[in-house]
Protein backbone atom coordinates (compact mmCIF):
# COMPACT_ATOMS: atom_id res chain seq x y z
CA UNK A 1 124.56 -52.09 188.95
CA UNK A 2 127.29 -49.45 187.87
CA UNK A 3 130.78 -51.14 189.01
CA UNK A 4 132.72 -49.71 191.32
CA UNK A 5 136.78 -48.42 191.69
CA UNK A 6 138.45 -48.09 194.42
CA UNK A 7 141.25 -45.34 193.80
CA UNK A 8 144.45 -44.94 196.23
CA UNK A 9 144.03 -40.98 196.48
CA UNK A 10 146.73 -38.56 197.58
CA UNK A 11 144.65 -35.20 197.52
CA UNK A 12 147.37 -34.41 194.27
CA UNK A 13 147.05 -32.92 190.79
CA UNK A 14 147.10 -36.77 188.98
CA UNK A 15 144.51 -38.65 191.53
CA UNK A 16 142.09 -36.12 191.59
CA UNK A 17 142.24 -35.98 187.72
CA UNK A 18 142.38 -39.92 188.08
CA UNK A 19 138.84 -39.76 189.64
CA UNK A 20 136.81 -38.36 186.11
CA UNK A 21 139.59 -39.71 184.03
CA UNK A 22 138.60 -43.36 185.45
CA UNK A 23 134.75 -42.97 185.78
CA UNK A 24 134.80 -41.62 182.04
CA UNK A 25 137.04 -44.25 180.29
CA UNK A 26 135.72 -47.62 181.91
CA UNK A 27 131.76 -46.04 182.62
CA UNK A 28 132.44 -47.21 186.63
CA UNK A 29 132.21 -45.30 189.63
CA UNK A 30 134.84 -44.00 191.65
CA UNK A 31 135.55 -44.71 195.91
CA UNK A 32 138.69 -42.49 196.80
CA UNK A 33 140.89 -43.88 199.39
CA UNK A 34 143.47 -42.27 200.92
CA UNK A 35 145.46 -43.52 203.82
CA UNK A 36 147.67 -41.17 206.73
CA UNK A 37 150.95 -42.95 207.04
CA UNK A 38 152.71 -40.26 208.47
CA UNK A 39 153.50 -37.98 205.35
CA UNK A 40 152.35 -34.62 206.59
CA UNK A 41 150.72 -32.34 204.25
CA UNK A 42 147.24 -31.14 204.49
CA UNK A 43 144.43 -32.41 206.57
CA UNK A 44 142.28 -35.65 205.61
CA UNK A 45 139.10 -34.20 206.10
CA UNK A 46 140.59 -31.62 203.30
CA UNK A 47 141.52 -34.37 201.25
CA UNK A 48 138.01 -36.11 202.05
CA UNK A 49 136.63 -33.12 200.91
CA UNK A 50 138.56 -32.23 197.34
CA UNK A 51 137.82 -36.07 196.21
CA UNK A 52 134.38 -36.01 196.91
CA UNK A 53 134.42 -32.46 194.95
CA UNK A 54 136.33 -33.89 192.07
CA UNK A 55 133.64 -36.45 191.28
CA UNK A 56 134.26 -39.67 193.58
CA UNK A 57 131.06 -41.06 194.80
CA UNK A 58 132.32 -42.06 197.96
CA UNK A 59 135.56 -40.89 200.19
CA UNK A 60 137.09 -43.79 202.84
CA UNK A 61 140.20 -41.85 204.83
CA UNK A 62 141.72 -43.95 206.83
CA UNK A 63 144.69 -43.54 210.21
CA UNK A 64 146.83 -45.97 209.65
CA UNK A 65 150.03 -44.34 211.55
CA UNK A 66 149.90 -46.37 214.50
CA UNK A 67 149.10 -49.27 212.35
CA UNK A 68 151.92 -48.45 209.76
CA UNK A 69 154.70 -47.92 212.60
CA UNK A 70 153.73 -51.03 214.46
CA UNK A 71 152.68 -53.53 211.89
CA UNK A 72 154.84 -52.62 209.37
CA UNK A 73 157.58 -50.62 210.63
CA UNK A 74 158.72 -52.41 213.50
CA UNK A 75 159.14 -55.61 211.66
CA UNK A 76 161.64 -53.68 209.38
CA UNK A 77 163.47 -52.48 212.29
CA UNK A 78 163.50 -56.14 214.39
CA UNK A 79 164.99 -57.27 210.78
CA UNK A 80 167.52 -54.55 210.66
CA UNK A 81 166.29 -54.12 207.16
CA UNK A 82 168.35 -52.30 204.64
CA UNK A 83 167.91 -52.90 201.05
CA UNK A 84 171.39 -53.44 199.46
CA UNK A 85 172.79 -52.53 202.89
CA UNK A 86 171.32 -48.95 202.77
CA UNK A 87 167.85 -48.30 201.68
CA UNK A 88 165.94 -48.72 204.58
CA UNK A 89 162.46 -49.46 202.84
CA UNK A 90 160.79 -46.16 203.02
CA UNK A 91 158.25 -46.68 200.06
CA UNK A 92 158.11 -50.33 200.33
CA UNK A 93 156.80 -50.25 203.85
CA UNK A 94 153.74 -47.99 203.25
CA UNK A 95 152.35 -49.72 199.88
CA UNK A 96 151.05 -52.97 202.11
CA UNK A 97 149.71 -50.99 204.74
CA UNK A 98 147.84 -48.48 201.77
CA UNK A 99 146.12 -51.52 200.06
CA UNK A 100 144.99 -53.34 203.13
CA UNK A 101 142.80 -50.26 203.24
CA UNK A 102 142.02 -50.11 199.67
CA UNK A 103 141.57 -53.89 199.47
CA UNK A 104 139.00 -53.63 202.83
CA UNK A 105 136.81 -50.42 201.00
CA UNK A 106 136.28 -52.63 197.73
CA UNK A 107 134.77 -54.57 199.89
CA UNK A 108 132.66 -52.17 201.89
CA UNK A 109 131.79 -50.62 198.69
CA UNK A 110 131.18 -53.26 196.41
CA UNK A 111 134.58 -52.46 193.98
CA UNK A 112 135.63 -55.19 191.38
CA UNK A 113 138.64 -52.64 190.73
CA UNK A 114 141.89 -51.14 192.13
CA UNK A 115 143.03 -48.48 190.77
CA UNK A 116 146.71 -46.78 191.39
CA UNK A 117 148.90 -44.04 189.94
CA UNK A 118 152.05 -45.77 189.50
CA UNK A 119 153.56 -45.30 186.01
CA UNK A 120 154.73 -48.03 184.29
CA UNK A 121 158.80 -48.44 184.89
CA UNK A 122 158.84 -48.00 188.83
CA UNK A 123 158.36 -50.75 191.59
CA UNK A 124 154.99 -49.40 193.21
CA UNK A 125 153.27 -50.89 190.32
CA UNK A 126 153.92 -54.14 191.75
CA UNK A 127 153.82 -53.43 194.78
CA UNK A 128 149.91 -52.23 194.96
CA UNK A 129 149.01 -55.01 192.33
CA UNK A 130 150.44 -57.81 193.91
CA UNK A 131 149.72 -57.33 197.34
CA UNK A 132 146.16 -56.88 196.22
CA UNK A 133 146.34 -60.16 194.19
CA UNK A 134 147.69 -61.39 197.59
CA UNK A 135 144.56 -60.47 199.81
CA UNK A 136 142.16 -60.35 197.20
CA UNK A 137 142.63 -62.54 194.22
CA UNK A 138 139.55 -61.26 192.12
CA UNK A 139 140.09 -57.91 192.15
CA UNK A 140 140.89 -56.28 188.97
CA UNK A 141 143.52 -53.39 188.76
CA UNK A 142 144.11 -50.57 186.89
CA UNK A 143 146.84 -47.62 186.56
CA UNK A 144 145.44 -44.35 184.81
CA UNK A 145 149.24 -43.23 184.01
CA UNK A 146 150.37 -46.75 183.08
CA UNK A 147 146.91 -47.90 181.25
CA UNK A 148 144.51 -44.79 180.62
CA UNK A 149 147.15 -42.56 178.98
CA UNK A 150 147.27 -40.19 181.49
CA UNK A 151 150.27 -37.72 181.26
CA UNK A 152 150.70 -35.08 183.69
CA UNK A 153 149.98 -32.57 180.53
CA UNK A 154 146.49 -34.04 179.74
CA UNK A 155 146.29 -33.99 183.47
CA UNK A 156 146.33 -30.45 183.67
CA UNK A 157 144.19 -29.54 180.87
CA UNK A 158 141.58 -31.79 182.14
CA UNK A 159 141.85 -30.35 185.80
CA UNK A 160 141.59 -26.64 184.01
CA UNK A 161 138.56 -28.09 181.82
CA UNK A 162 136.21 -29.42 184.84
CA UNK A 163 137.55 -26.52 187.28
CA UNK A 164 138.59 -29.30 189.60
CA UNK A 165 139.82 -28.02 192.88
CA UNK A 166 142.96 -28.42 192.45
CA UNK A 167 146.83 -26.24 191.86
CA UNK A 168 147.86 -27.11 188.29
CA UNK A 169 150.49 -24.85 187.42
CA UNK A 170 152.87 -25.61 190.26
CA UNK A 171 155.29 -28.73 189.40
CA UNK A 172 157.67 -29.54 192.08
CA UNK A 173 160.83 -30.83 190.04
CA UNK A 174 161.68 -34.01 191.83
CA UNK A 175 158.81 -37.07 192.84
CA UNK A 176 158.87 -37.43 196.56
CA UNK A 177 157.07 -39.66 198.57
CA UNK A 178 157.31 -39.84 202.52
CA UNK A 179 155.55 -41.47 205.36
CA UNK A 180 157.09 -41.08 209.26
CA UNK A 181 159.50 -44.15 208.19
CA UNK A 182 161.08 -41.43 205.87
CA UNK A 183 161.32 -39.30 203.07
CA UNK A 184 162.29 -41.10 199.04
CA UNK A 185 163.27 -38.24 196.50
CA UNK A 186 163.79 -39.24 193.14
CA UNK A 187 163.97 -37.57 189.26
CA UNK A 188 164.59 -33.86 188.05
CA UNK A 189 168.18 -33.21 188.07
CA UNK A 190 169.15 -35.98 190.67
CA UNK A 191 168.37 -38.59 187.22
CA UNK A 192 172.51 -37.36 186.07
CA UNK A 193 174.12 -39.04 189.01
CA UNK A 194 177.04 -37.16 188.50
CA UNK A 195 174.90 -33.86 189.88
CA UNK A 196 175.08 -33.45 193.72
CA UNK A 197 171.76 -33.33 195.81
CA UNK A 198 171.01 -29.54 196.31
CA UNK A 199 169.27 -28.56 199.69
CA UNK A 200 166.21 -28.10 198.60
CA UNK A 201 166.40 -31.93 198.36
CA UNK A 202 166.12 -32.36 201.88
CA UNK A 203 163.18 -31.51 204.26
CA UNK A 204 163.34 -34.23 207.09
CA UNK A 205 167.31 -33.67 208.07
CA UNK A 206 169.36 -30.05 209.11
CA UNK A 207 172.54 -29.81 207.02
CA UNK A 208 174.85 -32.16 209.14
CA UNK A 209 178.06 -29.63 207.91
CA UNK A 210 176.98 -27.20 211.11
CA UNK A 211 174.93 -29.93 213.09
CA UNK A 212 174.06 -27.88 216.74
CA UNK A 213 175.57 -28.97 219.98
CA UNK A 214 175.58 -32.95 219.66
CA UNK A 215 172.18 -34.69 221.28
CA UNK A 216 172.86 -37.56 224.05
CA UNK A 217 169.68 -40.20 223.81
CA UNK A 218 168.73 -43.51 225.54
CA UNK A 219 166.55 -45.67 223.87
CA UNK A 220 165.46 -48.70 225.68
CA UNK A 221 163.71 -51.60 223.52
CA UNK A 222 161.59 -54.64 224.67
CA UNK A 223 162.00 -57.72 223.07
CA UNK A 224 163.57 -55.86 219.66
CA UNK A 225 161.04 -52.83 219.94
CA UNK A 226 161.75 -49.52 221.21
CA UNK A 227 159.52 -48.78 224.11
CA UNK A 228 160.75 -45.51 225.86
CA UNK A 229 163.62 -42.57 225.31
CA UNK A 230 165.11 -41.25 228.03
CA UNK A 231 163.59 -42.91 230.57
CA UNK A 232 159.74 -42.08 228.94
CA UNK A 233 157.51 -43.98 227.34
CA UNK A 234 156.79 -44.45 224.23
CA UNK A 235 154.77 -45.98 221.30
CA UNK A 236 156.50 -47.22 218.42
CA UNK A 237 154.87 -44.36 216.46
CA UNK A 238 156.09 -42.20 219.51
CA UNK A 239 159.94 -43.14 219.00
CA UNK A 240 160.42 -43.32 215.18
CA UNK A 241 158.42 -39.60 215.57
CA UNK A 242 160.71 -38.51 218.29
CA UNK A 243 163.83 -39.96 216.89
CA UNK A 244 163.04 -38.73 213.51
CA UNK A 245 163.21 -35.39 215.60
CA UNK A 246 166.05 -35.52 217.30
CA UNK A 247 168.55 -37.63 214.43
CA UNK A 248 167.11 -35.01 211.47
CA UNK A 249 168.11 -32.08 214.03
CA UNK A 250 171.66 -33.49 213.58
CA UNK A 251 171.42 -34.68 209.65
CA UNK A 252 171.57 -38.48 210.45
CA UNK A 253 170.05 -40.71 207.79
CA UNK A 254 170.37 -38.95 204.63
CA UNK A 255 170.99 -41.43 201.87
CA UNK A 256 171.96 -40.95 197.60
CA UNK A 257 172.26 -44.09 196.15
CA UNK A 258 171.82 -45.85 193.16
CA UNK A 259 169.71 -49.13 193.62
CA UNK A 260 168.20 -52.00 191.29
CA UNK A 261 164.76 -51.54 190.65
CA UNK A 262 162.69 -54.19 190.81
CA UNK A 263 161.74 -54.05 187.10
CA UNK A 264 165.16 -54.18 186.04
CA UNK A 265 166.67 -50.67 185.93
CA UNK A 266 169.08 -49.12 188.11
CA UNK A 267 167.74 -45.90 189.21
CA UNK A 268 169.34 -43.00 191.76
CA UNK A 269 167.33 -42.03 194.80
CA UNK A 270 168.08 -39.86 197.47
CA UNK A 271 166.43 -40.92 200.85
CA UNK A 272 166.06 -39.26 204.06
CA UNK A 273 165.33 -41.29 207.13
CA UNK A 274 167.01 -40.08 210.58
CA UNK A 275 164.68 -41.98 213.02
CA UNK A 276 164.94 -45.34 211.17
CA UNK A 277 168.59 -45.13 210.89
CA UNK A 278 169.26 -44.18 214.01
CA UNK A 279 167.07 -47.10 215.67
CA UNK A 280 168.54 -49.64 213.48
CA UNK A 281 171.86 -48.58 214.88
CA UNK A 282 170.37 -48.81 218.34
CA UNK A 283 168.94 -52.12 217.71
CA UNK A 284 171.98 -53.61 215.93
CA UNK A 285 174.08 -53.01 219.09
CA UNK A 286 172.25 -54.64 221.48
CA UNK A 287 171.57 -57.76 219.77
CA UNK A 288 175.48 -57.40 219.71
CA UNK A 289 175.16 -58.27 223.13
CA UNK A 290 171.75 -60.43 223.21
CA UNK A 291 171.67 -62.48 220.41
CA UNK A 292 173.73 -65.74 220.44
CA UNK A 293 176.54 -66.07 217.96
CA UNK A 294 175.54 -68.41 215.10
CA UNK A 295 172.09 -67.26 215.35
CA UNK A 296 173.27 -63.70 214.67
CA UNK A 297 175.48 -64.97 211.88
CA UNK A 298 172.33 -66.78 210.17
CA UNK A 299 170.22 -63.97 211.37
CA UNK A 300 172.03 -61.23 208.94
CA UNK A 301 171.34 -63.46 205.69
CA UNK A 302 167.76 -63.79 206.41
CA UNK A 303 167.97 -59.62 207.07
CA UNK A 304 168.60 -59.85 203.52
CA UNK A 305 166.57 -61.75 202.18
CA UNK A 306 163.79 -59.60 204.58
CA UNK A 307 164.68 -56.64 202.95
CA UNK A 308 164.58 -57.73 199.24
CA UNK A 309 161.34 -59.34 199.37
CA UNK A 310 159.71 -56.47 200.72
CA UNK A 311 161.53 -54.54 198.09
CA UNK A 312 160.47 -56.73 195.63
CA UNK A 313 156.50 -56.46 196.31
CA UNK A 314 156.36 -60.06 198.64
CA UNK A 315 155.47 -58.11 201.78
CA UNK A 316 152.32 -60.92 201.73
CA UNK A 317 154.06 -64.33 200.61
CA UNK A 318 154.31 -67.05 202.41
CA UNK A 319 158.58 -67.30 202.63
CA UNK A 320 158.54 -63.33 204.24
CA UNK A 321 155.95 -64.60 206.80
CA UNK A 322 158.27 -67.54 207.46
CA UNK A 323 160.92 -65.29 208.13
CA UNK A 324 159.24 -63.24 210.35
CA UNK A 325 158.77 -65.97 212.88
CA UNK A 326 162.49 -66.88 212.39
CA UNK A 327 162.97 -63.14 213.13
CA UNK A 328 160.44 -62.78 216.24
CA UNK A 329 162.30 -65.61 217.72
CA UNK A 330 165.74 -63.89 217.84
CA UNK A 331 164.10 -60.89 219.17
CA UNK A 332 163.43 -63.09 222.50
CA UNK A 333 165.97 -61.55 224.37
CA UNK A 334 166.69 -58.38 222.91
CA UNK A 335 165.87 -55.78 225.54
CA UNK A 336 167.30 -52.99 227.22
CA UNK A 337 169.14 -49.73 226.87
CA UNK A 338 171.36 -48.28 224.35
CA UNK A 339 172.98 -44.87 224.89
CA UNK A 340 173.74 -43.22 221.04
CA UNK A 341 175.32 -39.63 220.75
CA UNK A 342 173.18 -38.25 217.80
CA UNK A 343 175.99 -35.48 215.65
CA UNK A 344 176.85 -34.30 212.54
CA UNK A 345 175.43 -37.01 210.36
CA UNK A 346 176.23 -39.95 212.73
CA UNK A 347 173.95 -42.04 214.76
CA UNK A 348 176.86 -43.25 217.44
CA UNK A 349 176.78 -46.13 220.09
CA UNK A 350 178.27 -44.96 223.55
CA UNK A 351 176.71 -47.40 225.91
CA UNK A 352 174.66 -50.79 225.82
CA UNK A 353 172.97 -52.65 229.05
CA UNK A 354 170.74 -55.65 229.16
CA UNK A 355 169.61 -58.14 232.11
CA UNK A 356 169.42 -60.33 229.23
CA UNK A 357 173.08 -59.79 227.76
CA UNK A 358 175.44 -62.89 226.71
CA UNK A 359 178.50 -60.13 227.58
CA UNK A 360 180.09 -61.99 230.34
CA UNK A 361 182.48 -59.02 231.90
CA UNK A 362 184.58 -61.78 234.01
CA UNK A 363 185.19 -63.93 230.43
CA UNK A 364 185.97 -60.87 228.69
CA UNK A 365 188.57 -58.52 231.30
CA UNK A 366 191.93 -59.09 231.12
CA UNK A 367 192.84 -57.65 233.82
CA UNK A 368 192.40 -59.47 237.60
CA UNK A 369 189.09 -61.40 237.85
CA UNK A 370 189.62 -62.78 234.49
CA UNK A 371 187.63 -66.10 234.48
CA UNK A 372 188.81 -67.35 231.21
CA UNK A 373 190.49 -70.73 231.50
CA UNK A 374 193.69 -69.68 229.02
CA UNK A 375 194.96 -73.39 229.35
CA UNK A 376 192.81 -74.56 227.26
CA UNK A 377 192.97 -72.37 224.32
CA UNK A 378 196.02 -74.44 223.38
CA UNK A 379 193.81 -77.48 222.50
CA UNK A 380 190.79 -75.86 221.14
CA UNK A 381 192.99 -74.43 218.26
CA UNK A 382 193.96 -78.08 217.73
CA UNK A 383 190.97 -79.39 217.20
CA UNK A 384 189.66 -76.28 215.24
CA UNK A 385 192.58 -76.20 212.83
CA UNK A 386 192.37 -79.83 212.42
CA UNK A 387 190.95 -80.41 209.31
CA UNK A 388 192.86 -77.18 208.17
CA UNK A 389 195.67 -78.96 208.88
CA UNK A 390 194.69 -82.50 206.87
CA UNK A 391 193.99 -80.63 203.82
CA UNK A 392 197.57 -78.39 203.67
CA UNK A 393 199.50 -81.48 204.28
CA UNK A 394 197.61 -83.58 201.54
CA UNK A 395 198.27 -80.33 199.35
CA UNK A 396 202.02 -81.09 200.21
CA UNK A 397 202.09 -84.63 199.65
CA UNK A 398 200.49 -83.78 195.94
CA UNK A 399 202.65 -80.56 194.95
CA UNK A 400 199.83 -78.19 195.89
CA UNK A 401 201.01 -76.82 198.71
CA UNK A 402 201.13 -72.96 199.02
CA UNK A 403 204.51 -71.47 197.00
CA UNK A 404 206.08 -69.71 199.93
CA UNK A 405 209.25 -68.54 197.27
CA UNK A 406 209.88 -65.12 197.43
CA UNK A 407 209.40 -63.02 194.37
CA UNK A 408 211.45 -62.47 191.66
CA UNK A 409 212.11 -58.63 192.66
CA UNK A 410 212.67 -58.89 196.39
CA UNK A 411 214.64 -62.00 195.64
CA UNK A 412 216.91 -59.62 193.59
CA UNK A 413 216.94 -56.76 196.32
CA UNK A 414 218.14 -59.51 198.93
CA UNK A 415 221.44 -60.16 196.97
């Protein structure tokens, strides 16, 4: 029996090529996969089509946007996640969610292989190959760019050799990949990091210099996930689409960074992502008011430590799915409305109600009403400063204390 490869197909020039290229250099068949996460473009069925025309023995397409934006997405948002405070996982997201799908038509199929087109200095690479190691151990992978050699020159030539249905003279300068979590934009010119994103960069946000007349929006969340704007409802595919409408009207979520790579090199990127922004904003605020103090504080280290592991290819271990329950625990009480004005680049919090909210408006006035026993603020510093206190006066007693002489120059400007 020939063996089989299953192929994570975009439709583009270097996956269609990837199809012969693969079949001729190993002698196995090829399954084309490609999965709708929300990145636009043209049709499936198109794609279906130009795989099965480019040599693949067998096409599996796949819907995964109300998968991706609930199963994948929403975790990122109920863990605020921003890699290196910023980067709010765009790729990272989608590559789980892509070979869950590749991983389940091996198996239909009868594939011993994977097969991606990562090159061989980025962080997809890992991503595909370990989460595939992680739901299917004995699969083997491959990368036709990374292993088979295959440049984007011998890509065309081969393309223009086999008359594969495909454009091979058009190269778009930059490599972009988006899904409906956002939009990652990366090499050409933006590699100096001196040269300033043009706008031809950008495709899911309006310039924010002239934003239009600024965009008042309620989002109301259940238990950490958004469930309706403006009073309607909505699936979480439904807000991150709508929100992604409404924040890129007004430029919100456009990011140019320079990050650590996962394989060791810093590298600039220039993301676009106005609906996940703006939720995380949302979402941030009212666990302001609906998540308990110390859990919030240990809350925003494991945020961290969320975010890099996905990053860093661990989307399936066994410490990110410990998290998670930590994280679906806090979300317990995180539900109800935040108001945001949406302008000129800026996601802004105007308003925040919850039945659930630890914002006690008697503790906090200061006006009459005020329920806040003052008296006894006198003796809760005491106790709180006590040990403080122990250690300065043993630093005293031992010559350690804190040199409170002035210096040398505004001890000669007091004479």
């Amino acid at each position: 029996m020939t063996d089989r490869v299953v192929l994570a197909y975009s439709g583009g020039l270097d996956t269609s090529v990837a199809i012969g290229w693969i079949a001729e250099a190993t002698g196995a068949e090829v399954v084309a996969v490609a999965v709708d996460v929300g990145q636009g473009g043209e049709d499936m069925n198109v794609i279906r089509q130009r795989a099965l025309d480019c040599g693949a023995v067998e096409a599996y397409i796949a819907d995964a946007r109300d998968e991706f934006a609930a199963e994948y997405c929403m975790p990122a948002l109920k863990a605020n996640a921003l890699y290196e405070g910023r980067y709010p996982l765009v790729s990272a997201l989608s590559r789980p969610v892509i070979v869950k799908h590749m991983v389940r038509a091996a198996r239909q199929f009868g594939a011993t292989t994977v097969a991606h087109g990562c090159t061989g200095k980025g962080n997809d690479q890992v991503r595909f190959e370990v989460a595939t190691t992680s739901l299917a151990p004995d699969l083997k992978t491959i990368a036709p760019v990374r292993d088979l050699a295959l440049t984007r020159e011998k890509a065309i030539d081969y393309a223009e050799k086999h008359s594969l249905p495909i454009a091979t003279t058009k190269k778009n300068p930059f490599s972009i990949d988006q899904n409906v979590w956002g939009r990652a934009v990366e090499t050409g010119f933006l590699e100096d990091i001196w040269n300033e994103p043009t706008k031809d960069v950008y495709s899911y946000t309006d310039d924010p210099t002239f934003p239009p007349v600024a965009d008042e929006v309620v989002v109301t969340f259940t238990e950490g996930v958004p469930t309706a704007i403006d009073g309607v409802a909505v699936t979480p595919l439904q807000a991150i689409q709508e929100m992604n409408r409404r924040a890129g009207a007004q430029g919100v979520g456009r990011i140019d960074i320079v990050e650590d790579r996962l394989v060791g090199i810093k590298s600039r990127e220039v993301y676009e992502a106005p609906g996940a922004i703006a939720l995380i904003a949302a979402h941030q605020e009212l666990e302001n008011v609906t998540v308990e103090r110390e859990q919030a504080r240990f809350k925003r280290g494991v945020e961290q430590r969320w975010a890099e592991l996905v990053y860093d290819a661990m989307w399936f271990s066994p410490l990110k799915r410990s998290l998670d329950v930590f994280i679906d625990d806090t979300q317990r009480y995180v539900s109800g409305d935040v108001r945001m004005v949406l302008h000129g680049g800026r996601a802004t919090v105007t308003g925040r109600r919850s039945d659930a909210s630890l914002y006690d408006f008697n503790l906090a006035t200061y006006d009459e009403g005020d329920a806040f026993d003052q008296s006894q603020a006198k003796g809760f510093i005491e106790i709180y400063g006590l040990t403080s206190k122990l250690a300065a006066a043993r630093d005293v007693k031992f010559g350690n204390g804190v040199d409170l002489s002035a210096p040398a120059d505004l001890a000669a400007g007091a004479r």
